[in-house]
C-alpha atoms as a PDB file:
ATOM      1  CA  UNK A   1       6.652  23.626  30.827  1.00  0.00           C
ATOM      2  CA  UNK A   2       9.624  23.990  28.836  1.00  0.00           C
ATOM      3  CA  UNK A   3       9.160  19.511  28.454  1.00  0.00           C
ATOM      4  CA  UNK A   4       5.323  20.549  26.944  1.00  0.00           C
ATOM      5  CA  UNK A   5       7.414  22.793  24.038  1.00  0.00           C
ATOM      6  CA  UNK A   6       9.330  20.811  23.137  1.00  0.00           C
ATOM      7  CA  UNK A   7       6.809  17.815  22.397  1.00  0.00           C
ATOM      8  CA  UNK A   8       4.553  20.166  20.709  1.00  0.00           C
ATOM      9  CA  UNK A   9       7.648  21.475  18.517  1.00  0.00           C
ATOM     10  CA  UNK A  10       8.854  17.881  18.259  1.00  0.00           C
ATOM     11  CA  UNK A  11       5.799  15.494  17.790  1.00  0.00           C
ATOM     12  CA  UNK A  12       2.820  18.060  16.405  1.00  0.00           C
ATOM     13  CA  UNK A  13       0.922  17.470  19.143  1.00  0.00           C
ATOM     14  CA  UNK A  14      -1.330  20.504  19.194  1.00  0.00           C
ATOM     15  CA  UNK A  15      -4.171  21.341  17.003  1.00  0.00           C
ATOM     16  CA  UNK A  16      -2.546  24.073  14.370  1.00  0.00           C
ATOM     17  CA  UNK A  17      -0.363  21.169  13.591  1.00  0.00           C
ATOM     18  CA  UNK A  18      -3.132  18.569  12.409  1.00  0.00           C
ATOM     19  CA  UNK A  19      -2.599  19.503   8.852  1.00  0.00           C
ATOM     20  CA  UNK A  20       1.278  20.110   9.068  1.00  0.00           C
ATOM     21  CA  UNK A  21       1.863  17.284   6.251  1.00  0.00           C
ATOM     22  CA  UNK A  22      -0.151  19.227   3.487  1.00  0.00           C
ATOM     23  CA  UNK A  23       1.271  22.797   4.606  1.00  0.00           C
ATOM     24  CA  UNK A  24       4.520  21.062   3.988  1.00  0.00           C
ATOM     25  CA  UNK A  25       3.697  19.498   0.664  1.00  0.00           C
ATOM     26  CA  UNK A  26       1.624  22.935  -0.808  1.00  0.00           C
ATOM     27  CA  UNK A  27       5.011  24.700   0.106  1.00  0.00           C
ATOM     28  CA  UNK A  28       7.833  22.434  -0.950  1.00  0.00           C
ATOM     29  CA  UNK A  29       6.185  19.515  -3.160  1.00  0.00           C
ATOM     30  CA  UNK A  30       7.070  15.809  -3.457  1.00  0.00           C
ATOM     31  CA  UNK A  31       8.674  14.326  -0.196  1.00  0.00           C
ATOM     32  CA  UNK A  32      12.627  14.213  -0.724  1.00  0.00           C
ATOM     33  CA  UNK A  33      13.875  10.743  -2.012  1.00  0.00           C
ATOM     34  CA  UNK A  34      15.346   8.906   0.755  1.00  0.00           C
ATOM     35  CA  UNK A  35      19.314   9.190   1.238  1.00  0.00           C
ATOM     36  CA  UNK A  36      19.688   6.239   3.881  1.00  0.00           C
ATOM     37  CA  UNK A  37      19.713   2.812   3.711  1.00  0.00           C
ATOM     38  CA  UNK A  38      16.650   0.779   3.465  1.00  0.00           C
ATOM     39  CA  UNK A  39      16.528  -1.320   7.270  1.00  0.00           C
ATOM     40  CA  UNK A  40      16.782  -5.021   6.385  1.00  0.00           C
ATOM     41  CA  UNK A  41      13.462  -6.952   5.939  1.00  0.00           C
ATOM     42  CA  UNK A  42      13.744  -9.259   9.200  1.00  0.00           C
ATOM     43  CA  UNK A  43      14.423  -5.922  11.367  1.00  0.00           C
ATOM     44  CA  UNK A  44      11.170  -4.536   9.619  1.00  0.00           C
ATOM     45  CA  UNK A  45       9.024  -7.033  10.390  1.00  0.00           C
ATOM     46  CA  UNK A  46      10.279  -6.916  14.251  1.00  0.00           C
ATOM     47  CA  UNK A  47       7.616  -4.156  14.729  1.00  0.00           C
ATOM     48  CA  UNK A  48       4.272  -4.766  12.372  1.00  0.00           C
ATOM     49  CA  UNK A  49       5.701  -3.116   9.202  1.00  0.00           C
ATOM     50  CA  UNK A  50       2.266  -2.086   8.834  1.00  0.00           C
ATOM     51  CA  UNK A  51       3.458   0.285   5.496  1.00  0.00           C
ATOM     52  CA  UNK A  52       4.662  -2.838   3.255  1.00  0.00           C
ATOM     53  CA  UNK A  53       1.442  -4.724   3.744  1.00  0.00           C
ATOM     54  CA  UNK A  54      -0.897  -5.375   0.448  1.00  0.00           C
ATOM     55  CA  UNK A  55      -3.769  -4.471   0.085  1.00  0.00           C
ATOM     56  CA  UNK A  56      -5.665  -7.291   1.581  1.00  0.00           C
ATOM     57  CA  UNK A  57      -3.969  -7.430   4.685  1.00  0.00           C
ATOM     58  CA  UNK A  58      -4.628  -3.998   4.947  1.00  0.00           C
ATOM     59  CA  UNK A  59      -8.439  -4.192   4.370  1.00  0.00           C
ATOM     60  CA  UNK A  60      -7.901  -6.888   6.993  1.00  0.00           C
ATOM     61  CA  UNK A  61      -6.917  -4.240   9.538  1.00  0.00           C
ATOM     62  CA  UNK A  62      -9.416  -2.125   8.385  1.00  0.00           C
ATOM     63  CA  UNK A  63     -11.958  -4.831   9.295  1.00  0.00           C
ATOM     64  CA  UNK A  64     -13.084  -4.515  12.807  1.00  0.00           C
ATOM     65  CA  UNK A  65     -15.959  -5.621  15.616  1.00  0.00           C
ATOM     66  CA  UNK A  66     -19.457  -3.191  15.633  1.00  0.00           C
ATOM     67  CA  UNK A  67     -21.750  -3.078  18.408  1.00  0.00           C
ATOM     68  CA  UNK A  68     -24.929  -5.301  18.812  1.00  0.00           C
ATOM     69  CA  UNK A  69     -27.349  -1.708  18.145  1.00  0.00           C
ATOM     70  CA  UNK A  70     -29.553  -2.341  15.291  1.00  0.00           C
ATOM     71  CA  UNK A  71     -28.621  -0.778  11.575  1.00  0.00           C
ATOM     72  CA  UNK A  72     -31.080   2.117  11.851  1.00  0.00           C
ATOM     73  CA  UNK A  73     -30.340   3.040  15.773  1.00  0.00           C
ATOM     74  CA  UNK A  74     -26.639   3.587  14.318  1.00  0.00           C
ATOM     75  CA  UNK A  75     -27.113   5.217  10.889  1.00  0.00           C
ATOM     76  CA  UNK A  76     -29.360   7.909  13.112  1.00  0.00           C
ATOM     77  CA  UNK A  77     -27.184   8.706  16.030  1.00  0.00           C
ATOM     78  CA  UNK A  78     -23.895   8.873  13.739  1.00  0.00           C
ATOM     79  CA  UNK A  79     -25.700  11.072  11.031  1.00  0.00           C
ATOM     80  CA  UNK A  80     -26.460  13.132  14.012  1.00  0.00           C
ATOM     81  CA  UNK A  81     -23.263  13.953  14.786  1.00  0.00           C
ATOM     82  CA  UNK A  82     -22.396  10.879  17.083  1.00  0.00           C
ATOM     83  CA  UNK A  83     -18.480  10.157  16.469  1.00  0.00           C
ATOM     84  CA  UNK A  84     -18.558   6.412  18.070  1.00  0.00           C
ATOM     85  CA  UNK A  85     -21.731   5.589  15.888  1.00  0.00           C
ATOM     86  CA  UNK A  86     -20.029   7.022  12.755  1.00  0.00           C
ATOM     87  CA  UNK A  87     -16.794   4.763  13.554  1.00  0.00           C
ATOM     88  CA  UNK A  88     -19.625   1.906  13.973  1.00  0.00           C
ATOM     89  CA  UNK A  89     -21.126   2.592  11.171  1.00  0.00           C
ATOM     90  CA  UNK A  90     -17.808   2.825   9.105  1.00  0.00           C
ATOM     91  CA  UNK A  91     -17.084  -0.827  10.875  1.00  0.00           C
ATOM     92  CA  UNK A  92     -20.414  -2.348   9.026  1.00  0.00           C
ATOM     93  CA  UNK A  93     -19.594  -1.044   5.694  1.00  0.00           C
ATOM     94  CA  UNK A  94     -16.002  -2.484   5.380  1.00  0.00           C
ATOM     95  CA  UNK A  95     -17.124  -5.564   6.930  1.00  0.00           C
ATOM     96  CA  UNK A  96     -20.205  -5.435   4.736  1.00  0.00           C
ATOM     97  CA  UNK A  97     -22.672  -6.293   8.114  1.00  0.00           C
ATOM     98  CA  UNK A  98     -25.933  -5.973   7.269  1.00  0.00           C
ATOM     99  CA  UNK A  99     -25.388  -3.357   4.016  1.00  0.00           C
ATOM    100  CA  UNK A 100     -23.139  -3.991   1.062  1.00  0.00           C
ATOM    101  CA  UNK A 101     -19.032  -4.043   1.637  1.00  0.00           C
ATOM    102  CA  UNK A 102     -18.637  -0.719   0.517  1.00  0.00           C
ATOM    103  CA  UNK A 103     -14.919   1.044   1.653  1.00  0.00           C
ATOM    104  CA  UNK A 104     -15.584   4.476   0.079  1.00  0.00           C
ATOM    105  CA  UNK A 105     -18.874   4.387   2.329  1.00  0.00           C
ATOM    106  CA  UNK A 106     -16.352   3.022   5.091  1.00  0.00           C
ATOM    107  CA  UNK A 107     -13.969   5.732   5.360  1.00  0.00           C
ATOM    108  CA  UNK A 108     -16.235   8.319   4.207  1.00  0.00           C
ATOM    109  CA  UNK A 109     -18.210   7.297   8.191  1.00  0.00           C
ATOM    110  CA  UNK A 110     -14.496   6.982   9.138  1.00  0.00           C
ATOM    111  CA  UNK A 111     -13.580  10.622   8.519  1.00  0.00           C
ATOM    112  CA  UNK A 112     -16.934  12.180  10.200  1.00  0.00           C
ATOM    113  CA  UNK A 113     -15.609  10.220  13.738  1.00  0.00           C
ATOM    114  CA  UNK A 114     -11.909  10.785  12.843  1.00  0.00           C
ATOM    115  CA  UNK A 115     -12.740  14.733  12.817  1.00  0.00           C
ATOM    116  CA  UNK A 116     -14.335  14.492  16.278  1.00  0.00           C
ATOM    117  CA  UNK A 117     -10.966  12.804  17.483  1.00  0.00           C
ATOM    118  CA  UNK A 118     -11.953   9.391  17.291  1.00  0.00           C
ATOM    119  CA  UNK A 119      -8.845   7.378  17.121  1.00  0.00           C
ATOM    120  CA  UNK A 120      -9.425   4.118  15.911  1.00  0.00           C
ATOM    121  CA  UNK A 121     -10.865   5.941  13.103  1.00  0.00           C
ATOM    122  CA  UNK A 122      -8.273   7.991  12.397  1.00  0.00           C
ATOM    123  CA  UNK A 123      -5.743   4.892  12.537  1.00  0.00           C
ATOM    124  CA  UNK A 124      -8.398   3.299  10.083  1.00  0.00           C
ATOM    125  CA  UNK A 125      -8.233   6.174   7.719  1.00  0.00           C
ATOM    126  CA  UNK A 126      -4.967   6.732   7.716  1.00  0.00           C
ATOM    127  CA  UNK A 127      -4.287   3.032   6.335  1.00  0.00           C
ATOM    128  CA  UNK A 128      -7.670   4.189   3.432  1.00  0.00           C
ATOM    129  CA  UNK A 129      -4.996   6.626   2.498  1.00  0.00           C
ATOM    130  CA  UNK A 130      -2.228   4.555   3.008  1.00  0.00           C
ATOM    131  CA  UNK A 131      -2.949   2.003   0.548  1.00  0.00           C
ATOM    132  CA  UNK A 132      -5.625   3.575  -1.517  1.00  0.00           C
ATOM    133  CA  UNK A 133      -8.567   2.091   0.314  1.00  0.00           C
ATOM    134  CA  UNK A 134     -11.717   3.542  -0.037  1.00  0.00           C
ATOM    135  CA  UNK A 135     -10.132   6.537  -0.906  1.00  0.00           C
ATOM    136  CA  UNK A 136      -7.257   7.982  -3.200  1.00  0.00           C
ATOM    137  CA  UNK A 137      -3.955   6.965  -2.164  1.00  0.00           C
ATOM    138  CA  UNK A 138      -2.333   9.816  -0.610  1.00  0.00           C
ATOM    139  CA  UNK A 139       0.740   9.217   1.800  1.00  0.00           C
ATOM    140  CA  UNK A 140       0.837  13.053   2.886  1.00  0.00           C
ATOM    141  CA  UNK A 141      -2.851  12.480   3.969  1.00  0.00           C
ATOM    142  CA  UNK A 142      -2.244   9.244   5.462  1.00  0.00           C
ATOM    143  CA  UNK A 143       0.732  10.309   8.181  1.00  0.00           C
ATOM    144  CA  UNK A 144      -1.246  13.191   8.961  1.00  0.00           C
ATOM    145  CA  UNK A 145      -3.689  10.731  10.513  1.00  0.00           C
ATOM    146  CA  UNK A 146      -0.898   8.862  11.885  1.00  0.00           C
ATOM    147  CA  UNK A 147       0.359  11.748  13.222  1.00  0.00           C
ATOM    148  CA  UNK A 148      -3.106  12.493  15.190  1.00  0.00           C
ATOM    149  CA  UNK A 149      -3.713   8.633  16.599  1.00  0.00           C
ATOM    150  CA  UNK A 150      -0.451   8.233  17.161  1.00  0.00           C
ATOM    151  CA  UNK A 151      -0.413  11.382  19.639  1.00  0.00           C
ATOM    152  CA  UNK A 152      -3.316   9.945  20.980  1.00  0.00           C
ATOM    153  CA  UNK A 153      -1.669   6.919  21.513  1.00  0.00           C
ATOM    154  CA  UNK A 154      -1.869   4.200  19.325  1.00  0.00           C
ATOM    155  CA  UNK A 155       0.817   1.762  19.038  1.00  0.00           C
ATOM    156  CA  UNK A 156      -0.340   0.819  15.253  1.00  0.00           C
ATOM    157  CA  UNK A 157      -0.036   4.613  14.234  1.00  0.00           C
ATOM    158  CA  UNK A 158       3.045   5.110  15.992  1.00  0.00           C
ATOM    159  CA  UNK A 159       5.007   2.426  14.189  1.00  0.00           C
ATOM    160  CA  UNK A 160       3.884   2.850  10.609  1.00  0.00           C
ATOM    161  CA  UNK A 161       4.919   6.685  11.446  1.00  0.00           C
ATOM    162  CA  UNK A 162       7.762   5.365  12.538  1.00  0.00           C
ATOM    163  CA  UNK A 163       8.222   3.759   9.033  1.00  0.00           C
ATOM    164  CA  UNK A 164       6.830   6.633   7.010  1.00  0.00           C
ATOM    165  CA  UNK A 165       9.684   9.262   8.427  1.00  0.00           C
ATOM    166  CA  UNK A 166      12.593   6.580   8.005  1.00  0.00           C
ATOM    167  CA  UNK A 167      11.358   6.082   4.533  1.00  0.00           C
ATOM    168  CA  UNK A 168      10.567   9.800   4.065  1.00  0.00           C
ATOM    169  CA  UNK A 169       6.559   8.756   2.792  1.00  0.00           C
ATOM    170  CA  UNK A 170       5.125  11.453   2.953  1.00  0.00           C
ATOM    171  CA  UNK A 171       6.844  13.461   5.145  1.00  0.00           C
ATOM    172  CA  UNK A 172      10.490  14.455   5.181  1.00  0.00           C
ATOM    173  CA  UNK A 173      13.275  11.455   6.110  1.00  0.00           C
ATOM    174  CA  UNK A 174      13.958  12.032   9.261  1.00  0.00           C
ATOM    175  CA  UNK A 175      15.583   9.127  11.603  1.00  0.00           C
ATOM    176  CA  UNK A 176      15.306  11.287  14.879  1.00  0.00           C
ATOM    177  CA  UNK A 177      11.265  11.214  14.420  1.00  0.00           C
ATOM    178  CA  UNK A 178      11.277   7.527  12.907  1.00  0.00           C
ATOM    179  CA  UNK A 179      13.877   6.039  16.224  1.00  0.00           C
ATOM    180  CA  UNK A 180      11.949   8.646  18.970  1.00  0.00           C
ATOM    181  CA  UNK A 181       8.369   6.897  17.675  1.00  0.00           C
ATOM    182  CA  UNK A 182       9.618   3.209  17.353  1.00  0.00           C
ATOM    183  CA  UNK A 183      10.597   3.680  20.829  1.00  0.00           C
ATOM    184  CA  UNK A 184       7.676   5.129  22.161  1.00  0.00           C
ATOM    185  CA  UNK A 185       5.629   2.243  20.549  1.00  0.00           C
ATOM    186  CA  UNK A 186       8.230  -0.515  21.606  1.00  0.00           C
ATOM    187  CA  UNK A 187       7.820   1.007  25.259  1.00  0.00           C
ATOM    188  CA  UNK A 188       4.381  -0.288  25.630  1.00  0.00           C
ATOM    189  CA  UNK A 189       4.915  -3.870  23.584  1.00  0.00           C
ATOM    190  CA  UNK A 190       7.314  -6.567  23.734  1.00  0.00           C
ATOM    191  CA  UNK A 191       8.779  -6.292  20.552  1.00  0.00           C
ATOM    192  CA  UNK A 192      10.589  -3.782  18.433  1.00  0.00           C
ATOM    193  CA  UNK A 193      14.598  -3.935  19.955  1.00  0.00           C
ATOM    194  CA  UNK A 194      15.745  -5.498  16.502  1.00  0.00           C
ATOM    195  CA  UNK A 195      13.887  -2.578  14.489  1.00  0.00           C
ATOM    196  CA  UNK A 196      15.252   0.037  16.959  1.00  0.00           C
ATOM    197  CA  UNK A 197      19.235  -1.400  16.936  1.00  0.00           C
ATOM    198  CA  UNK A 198      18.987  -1.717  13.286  1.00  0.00           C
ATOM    199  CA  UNK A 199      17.763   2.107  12.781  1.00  0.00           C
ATOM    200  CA  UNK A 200      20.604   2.884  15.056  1.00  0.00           C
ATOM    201  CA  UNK A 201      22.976   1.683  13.438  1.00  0.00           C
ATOM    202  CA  UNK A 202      22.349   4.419  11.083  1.00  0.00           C
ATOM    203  CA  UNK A 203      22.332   7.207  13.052  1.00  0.00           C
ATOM    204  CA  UNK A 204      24.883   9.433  14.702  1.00  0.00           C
ATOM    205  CA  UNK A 205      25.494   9.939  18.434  1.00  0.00           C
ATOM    206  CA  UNK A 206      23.544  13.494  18.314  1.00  0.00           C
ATOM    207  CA  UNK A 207      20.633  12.206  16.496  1.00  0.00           C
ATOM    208  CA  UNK A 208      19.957   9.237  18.961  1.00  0.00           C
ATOM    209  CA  UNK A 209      20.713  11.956  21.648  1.00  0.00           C
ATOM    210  CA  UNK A 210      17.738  14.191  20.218  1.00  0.00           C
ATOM    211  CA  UNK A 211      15.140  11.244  19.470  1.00  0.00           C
ATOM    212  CA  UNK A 212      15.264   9.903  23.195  1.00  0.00           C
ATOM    213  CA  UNK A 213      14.797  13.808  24.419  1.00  0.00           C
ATOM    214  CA  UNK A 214      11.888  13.724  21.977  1.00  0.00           C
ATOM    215  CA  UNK A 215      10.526  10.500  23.693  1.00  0.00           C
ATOM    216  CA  UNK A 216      11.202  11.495  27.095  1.00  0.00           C
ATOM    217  CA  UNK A 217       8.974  14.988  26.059  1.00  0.00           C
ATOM    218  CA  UNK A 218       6.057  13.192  24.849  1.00  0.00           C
ATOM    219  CA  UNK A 219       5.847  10.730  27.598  1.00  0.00           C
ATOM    220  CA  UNK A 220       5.720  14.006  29.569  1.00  0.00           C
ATOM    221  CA  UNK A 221       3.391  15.926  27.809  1.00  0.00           C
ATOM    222  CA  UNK A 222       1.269  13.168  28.162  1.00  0.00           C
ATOM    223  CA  UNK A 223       1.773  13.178  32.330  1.00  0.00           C
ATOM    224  CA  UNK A 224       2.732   9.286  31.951  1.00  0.00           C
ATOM    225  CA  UNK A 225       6.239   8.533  33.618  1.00  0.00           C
ATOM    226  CA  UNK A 226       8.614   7.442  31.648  1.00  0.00           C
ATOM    227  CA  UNK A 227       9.610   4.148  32.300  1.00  0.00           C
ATOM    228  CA  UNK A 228      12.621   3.190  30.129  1.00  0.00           C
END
């Protein structure tokens, strides 16, 4: 139980803390200006550094695989409410299958799935808001949606959260939340040590205490053992 608290005080796990990144911003303004250094480039691009990407590589990510089900099949069942034909749908339009490329039409379909806790759209979003993709660039709006796939799981999410708190885009610096989510994404790839020594480097004995009780919570609020 008391493992469950803490991940929900720690990560934003639970519902009432989807939109934690605008309550934040409406209350105190502009994210503080970083006060620690920047991590070199060649630890960055250990993990995916998925937040210094341009534009085209990010419409690259946004770019995806549909199903085989006819234009009209999907366009019915997502306007009906259907999250996975919404994310399909949102697929077609920034791959321009079949209707015009059209990313405002892309993450507009996005959102309707991301709402019903589709997380590939939500990852998808977040990088629309990211980089100004389809939508106005908003980095408050974008880790919000990082915050949710990431929770959810997604490795992509989780590191260019990661990024986002050590860079304090968006949300407030904070290298406990930036190390505890590089690790949880390095624990299920192969990469990431370099990223995670060099962001350690820069932090004190209590804050690398707290970030691996963070991890160790959200592994165990998500009843998966933790295995490093």
């Amino acid at each position: 139980m008391a493992a469950a608290l803490v991940a929900l005080s720690v990560i934003g796990y639970n519902g009432k803390l989807r939109n934690f990144e605008a309550d934040r911003l409406a209350k105190n303004g502009s994210p503080r200006v970083p006060t620690r250094k920047m991590l070199p480039a060649p630890a960055r691009q250990v993990l995916l550094s998925i937040t210094e990407d341009d534009v085209a590589h990010t419409q690259a990510r946004i770019r995806g695989s549909f199903s085989s089900a006819d234009l009209d099949t999907v366009h019915a069942r997502a306007s009906a409410g259907d999250a996975r034909a919404a994310y399909d749908l949102g697929e077609r339009y920034a791959d321009g299958a079949g209707v015009e490329q059209d990313f405002h039409q892309a993450m507009s379909w996005f959102a309707k799935a991301a709402d019903q806790g589709e997380v590939s759209a939500q990852w998808k979003l977040a990088l629309g808001y990211l980089k100004g993709i389809g939508v106005r660039q908003d980095d408050v709006r974008a880790a919000a949606w990082l915050l949710r796939a990431a929770n959810h799981g997604h490795i992509g999410a989780q590191i260019a959260l990661s990024e986002l708190y050590f860079d304090g885009r968006g949300v407030p610096q904070d290298c406990v939340r930036a190390y505890a989510w590089a690790t949880i994404a390095a624990q299920t790839t192969s990469g990431g040590k370099e990223y995670l020594r060099a962001m350690a480097a820069q932090m004190t004995p209590d804050e690398l205490k707290e970030a691996k009780l963070r991890v160790r919570a959200w592994w165990e609020h998500r009843g998966e053992p933790l295995s490093r």
